[in-house]
Protein backbone atom coordinates (compact mmCIF):
# COMPACT_ATOMS: atom_id res chain seq x y z
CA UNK A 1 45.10 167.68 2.14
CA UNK A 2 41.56 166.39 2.51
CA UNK A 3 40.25 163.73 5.34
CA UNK A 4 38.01 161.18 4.02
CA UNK A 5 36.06 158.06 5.21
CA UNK A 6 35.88 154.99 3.17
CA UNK A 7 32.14 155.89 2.85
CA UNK A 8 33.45 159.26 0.89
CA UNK A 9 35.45 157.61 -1.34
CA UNK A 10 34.38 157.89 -5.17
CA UNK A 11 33.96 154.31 -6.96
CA UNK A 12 37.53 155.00 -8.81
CA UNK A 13 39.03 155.48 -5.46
CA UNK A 14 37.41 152.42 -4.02
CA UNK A 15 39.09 150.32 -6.72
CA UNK A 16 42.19 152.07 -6.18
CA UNK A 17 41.94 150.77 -2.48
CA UNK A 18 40.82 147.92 -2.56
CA UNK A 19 43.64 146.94 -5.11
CA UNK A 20 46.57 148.38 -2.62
CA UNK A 21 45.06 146.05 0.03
CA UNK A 22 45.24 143.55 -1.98
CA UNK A 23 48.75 144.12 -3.50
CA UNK A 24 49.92 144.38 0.20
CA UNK A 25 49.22 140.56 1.28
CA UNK A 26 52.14 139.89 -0.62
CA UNK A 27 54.39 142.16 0.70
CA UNK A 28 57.84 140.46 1.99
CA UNK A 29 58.72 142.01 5.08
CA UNK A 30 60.69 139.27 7.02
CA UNK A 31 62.36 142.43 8.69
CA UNK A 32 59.99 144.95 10.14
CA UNK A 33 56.96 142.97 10.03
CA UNK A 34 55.46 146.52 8.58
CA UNK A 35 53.16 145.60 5.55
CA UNK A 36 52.52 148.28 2.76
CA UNK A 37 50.55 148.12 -0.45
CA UNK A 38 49.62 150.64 -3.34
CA UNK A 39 48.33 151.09 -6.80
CA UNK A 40 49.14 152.87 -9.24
CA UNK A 41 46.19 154.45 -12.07
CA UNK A 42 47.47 154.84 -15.36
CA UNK A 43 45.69 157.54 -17.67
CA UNK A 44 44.26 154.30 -19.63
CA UNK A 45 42.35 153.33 -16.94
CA UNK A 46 44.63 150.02 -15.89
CA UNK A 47 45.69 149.63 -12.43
CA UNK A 48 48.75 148.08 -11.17
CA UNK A 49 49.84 147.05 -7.45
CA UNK A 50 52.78 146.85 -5.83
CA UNK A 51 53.83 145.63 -2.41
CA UNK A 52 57.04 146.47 0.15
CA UNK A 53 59.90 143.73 -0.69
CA UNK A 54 62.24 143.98 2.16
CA UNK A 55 65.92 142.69 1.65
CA UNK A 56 68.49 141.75 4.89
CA UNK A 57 70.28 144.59 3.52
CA UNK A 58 67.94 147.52 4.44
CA UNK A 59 69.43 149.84 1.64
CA UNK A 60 68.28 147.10 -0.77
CA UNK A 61 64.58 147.07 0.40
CA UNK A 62 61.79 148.52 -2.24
CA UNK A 63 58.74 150.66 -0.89
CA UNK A 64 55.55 149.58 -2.22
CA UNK A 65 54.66 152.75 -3.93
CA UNK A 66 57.78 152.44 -6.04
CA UNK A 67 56.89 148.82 -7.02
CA UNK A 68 53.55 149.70 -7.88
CA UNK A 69 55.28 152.31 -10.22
CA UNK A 70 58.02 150.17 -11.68
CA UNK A 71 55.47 147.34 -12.29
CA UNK A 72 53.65 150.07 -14.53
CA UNK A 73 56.67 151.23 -16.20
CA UNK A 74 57.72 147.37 -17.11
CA UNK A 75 53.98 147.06 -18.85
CA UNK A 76 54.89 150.33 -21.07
CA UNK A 77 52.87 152.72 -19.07
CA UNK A 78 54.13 156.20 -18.97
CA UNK A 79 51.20 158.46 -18.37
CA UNK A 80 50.59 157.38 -14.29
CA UNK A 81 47.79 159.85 -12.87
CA UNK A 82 46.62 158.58 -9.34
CA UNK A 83 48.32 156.15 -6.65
CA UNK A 84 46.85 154.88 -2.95
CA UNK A 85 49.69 153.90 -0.22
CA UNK A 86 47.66 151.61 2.62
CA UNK A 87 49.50 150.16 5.53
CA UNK A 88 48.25 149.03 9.23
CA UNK A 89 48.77 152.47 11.19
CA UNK A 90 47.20 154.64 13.14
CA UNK A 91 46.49 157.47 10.83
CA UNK A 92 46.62 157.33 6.96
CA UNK A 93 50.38 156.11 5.82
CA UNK A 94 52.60 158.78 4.59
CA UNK A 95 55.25 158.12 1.46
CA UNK A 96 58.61 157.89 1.82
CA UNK A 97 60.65 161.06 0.27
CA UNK A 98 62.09 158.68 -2.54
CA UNK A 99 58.26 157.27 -3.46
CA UNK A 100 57.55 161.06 -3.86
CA UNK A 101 59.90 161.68 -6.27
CA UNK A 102 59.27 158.68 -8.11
CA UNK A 103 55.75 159.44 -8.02
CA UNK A 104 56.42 163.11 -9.40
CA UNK A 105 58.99 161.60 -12.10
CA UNK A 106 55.61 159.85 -13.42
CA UNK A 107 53.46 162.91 -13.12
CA UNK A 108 50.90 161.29 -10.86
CA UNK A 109 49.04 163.63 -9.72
CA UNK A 110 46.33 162.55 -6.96
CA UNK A 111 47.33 160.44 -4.27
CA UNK A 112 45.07 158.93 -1.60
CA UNK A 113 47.05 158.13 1.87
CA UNK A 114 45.04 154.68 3.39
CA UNK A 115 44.96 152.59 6.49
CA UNK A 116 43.45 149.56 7.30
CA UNK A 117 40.63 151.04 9.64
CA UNK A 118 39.32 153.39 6.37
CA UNK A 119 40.99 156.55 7.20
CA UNK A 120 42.08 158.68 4.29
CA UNK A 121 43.91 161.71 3.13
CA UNK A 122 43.53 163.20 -0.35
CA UNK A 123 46.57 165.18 -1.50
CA UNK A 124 48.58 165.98 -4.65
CA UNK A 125 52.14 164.97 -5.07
CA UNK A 126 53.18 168.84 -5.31
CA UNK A 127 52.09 168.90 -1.74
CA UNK A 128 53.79 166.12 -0.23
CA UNK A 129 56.97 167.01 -2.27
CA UNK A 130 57.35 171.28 -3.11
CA UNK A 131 60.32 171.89 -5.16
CA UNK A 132 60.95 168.05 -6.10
CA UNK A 133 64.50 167.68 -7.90
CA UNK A 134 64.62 167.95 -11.98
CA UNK A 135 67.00 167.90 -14.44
């Protein structure tokens, strides 16, 4: 895992970014009040975002990472190669165990951990999730 400035970032990152922030200003999170955004890269080039939906019955909630994902998956894309996760918190947001999979289901490889203030991590989905389940 790599700590990064938003100075360091690459162009292609940058985008990445600055489309999570976007995506999460429309997150719906009339629960926690805990805003989260992400993109998705497809091998194409295209991004897509995704935001936290939050439902009154927690277990029904959706993480943005997987949103950004599914709202891939629903354009046809299959080959997924980079996301960014950005939410308001101290240090760089961290995925959820069930974004991981997800994420690893869709062979993304790169991921960039983001919060508001510009402070980054660089990892790989094989080292937020070792030994990830398959079938």
């Amino acid at each position: 895992m790599k700590d990064v400035k938003l100075n360091e970032l690459s162009p292609a990152w940058r985008e990445l970014y600055d489309a999570a922030v976007a995506a999460r200003k429309n997150a719906y999170i009339s629960y926690s009040n805990f805003a989260v955004g992400a993109a998705v890269r497809c091998a194409n080039g295209k991004i897509y975002g995704g935001c936290n939906v939050e439902n009154a019955s927690y277990g029904l909630c959706v993480c943005g990472e997987r949103n950004a994902i599914f709202h891939a998956a629903c354009a046809g894309e299959r080959e997924m190669v980079e996301l960014c996760v950005v939410a308001d918190t101290s240090g760089p947001v961290s995925p959820c165990g069930a974004c991981r999979q997800v994420m690893r289901e869709f062979g993304i490889q790169t991921v960039i951990l983001a919060n508001m203030k510009g402070d980054f991590k660089i990892t790989t989905v094989e080292e937020l999730l070792p030994y990830g389940f398959e079938l």
